[in-house]
Protein backbone atom coordinates (compact mmCIF):
# COMPACT_ATOMS: atom_id res chain seq x y z
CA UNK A 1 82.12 81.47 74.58
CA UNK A 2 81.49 83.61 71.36
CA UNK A 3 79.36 86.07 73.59
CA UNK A 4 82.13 86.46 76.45
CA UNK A 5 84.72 86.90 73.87
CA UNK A 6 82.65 89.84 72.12
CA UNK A 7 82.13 91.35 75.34
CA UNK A 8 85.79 90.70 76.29
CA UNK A 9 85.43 89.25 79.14
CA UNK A 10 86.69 85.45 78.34
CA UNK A 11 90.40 86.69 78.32
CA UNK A 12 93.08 86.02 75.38
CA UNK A 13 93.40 83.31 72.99
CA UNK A 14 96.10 80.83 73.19
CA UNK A 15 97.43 82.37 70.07
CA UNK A 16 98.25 85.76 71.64
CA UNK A 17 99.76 84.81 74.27
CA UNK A 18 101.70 82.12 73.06
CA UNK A 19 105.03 84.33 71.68
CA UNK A 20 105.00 85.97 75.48
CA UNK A 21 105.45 82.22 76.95
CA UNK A 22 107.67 81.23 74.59
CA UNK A 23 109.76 83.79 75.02
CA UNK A 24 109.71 83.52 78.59
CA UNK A 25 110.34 80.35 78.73
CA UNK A 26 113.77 80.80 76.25
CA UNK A 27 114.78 82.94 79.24
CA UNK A 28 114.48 80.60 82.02
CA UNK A 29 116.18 77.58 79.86
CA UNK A 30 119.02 80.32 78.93
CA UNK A 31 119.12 81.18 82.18
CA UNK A 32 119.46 77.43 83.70
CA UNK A 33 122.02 76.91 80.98
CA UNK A 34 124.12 79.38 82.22
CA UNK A 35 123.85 78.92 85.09
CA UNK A 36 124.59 74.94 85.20
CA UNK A 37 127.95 76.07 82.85
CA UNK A 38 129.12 78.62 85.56
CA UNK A 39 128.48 76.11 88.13
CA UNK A 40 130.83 73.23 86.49
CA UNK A 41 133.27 76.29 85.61
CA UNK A 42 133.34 77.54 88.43
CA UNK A 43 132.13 75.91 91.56
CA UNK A 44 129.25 74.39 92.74
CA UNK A 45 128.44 77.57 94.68
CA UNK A 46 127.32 80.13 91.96
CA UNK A 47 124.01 78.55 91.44
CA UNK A 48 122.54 78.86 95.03
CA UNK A 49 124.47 82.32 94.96
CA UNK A 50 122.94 83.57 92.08
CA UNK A 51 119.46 82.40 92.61
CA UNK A 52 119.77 84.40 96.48
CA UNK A 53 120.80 87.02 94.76
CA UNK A 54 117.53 86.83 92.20
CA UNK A 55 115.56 86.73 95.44
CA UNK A 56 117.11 90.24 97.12
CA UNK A 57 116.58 91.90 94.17
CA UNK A 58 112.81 90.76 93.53
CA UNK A 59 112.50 91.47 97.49
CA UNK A 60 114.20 95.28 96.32
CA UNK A 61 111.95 96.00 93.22
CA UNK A 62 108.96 94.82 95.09
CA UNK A 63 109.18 97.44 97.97
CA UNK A 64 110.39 100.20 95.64
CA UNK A 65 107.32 99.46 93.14
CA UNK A 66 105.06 99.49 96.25
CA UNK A 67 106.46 103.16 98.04
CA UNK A 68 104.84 104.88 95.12
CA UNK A 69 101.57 103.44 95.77
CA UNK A 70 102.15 103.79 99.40
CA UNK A 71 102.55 107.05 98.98
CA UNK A 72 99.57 107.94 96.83
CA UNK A 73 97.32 106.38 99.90
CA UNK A 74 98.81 108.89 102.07
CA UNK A 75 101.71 106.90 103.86
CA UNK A 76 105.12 108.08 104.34
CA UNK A 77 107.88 106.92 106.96
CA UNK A 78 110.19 109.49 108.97
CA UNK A 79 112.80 109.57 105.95
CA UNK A 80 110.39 109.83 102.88
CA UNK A 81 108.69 113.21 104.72
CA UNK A 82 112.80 114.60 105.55
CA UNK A 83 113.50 114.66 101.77
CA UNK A 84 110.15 116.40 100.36
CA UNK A 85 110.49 119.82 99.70
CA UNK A 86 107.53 122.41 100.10
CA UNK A 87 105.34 121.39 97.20
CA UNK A 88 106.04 117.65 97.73
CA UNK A 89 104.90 118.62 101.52
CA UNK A 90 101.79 120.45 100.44
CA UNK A 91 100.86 117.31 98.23
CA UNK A 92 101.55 114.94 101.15
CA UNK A 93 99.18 116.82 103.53
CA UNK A 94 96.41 116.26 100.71
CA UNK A 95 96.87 113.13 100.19
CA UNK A 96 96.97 112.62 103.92
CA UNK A 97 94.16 114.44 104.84
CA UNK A 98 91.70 112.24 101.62
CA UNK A 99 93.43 109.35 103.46
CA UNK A 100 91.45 110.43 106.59
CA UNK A 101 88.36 111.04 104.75
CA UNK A 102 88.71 115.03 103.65
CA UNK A 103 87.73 115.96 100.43
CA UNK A 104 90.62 118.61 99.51
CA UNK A 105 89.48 121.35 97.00
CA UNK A 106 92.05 122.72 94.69
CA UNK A 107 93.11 126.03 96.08
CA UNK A 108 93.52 129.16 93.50
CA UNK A 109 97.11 131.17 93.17
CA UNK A 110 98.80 131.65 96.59
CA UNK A 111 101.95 133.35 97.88
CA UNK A 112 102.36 130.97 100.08
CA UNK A 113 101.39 127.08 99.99
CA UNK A 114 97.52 126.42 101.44
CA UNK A 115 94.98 123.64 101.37
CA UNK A 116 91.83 123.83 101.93
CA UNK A 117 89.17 120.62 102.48
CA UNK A 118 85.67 119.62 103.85
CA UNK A 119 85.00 116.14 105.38
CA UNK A 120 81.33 114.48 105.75
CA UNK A 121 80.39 116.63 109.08
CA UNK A 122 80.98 119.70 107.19
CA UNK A 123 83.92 121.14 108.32
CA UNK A 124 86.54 123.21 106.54
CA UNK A 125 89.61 122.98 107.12
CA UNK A 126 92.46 125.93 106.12
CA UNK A 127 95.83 124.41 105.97
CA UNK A 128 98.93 126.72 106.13
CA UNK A 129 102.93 125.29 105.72
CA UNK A 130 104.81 127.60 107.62
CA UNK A 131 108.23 127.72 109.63
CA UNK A 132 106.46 129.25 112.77
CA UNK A 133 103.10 130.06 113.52
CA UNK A 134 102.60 133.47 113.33
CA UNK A 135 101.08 134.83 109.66
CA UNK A 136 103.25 137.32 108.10
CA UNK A 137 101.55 140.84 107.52
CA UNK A 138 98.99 140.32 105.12
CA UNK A 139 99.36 137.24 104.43
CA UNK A 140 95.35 136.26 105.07
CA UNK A 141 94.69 138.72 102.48
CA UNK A 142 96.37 137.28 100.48
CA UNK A 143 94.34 133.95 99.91
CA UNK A 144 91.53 133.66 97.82
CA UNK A 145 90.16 130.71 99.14
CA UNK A 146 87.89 132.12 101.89
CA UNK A 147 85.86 133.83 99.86
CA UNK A 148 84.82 131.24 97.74
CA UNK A 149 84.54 128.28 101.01
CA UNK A 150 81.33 127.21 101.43
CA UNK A 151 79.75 128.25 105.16
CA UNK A 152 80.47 125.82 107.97
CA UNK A 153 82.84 125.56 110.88
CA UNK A 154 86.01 126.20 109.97
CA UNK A 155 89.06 124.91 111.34
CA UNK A 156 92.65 125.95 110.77
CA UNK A 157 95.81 123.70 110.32
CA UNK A 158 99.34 124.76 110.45
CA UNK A 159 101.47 122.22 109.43
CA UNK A 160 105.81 122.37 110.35
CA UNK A 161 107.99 119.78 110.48
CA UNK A 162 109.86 121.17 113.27
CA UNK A 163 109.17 122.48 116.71
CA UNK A 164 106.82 125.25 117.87
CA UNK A 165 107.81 127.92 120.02
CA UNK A 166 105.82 128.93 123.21
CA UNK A 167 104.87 131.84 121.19
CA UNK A 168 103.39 130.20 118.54
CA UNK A 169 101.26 128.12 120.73
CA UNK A 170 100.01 131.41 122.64
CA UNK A 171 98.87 132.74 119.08
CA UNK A 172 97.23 129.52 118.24
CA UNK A 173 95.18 129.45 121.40
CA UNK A 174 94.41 133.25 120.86
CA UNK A 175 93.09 132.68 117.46
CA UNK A 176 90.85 130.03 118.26
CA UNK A 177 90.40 126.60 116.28
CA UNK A 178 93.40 127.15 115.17
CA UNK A 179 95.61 123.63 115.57
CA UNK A 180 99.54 123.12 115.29
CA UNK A 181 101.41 120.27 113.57
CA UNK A 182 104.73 119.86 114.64
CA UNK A 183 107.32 117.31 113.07
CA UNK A 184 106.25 114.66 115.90
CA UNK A 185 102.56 114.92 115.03
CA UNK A 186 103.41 115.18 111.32
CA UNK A 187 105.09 111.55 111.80
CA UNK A 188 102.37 110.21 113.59
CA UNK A 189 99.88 111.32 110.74
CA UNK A 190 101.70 110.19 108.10
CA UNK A 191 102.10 106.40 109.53
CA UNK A 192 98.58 106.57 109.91
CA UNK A 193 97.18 108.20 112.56
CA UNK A 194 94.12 109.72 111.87
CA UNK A 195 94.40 114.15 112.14
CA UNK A 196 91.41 113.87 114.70
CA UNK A 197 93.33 111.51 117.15
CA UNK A 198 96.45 114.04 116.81
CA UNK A 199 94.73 117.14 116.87
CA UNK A 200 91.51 116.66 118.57
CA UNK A 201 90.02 118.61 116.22
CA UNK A 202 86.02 120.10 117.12
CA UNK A 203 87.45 120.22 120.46
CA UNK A 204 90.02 122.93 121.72
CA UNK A 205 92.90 123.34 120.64
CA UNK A 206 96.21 120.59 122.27
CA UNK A 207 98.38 122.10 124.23
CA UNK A 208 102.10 120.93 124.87
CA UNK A 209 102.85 120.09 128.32
């Protein structure tokens, strides 16, 4: 017992934890107290009423305590991805895409937001956040993460969580490997579809109907 306590592995002595549970239990009794007086003062109802309403608001905490972690696995509902701006997108996407096995690499200064991430087969992937398709001028020049990407095929991701125009699917099949998220696929990813069963990606690139 001496040996797990050194290592700390045997836990904490009565004596530490003791003030916690007695001041937990003063709670409860104070609690039961008062509630037993409101009952007689006031009706036999406030007891039940109160302890229901203890129960919606553990049932509240416990689903906002667990969106956070939800979130950091790479999980967000229709709502949660309507109210993040542009950075909170761009840090979706990554967490997203290490949700789905991609290992993102921190991308240097841009002008405009860009991941960029390998998985296991050796892929890269380019990720661009954009309100249509179609780069501005320049705008490849721009990034300083192709020149330091590793070789290896290289995919490219635009991610928009609205609709793409006929146009911007022409320029997406011109280009080559080049794959569009819209809002509907953005949905489906974040509830947990895996990228490759939305985009098909290593194959060519989905075309709307």
């Amino acid at each position: 017992m001496r040996e797990l306590r050194a290592a700390g592995r045997y836990g904490p002595r009565l004596r530490e934890v003791l003030p916690g549970l007695a001041a937990l239990g003063l709670v409860v009794c104070g609690a039961t107290a008062a509630l037993a007086l409101a009952g007689r003062a006031v009706g036999p109802w406030v007891p039940p009423a109160a302890v229901a309403a203890l129960g919606v608001l553990a049932v509240v905490v416990r689903r906002r305590s667990r969106r956070p972690a939800r979130r950091r696995r790479g999980y967000y509902s229709a709502e949660e991805l309507a109210e993040l701006d542009m950075p909170a997108l761009v840090l979706a996407v990554a967490r997203m895409l290490r949700r789905d096995g991609w290992r993102v690499v921190p991308p240097s200064a841009h002008t405009a937001p860009h991941l960029t991430a390998r998985d296991g087969r050796g892929r890269l992937l380019d990720v661009s956040f954009r309100p249509v398709a179609e780069p501005l001028p320049d705008e490849d020049a721009a990034c300083s993460c192709r020149s330091r990407a590793r070789p290896g095929p290289r995919l490219r991701l635009v991610v928009h969580r609205g609709a793409f125009t006929h146009r911007d699917e022409v320029w997406a099949a011109r280009q080559g490997r080049t794959y569009l998220i819209d809002g509907a696929r953005l949905r489906l990813w974040a509830l947990g579809t895996p990228l490759d069963g939305i985009a098909a990606l290593g194959g060519p690139p989905r075309r709307r109907a």
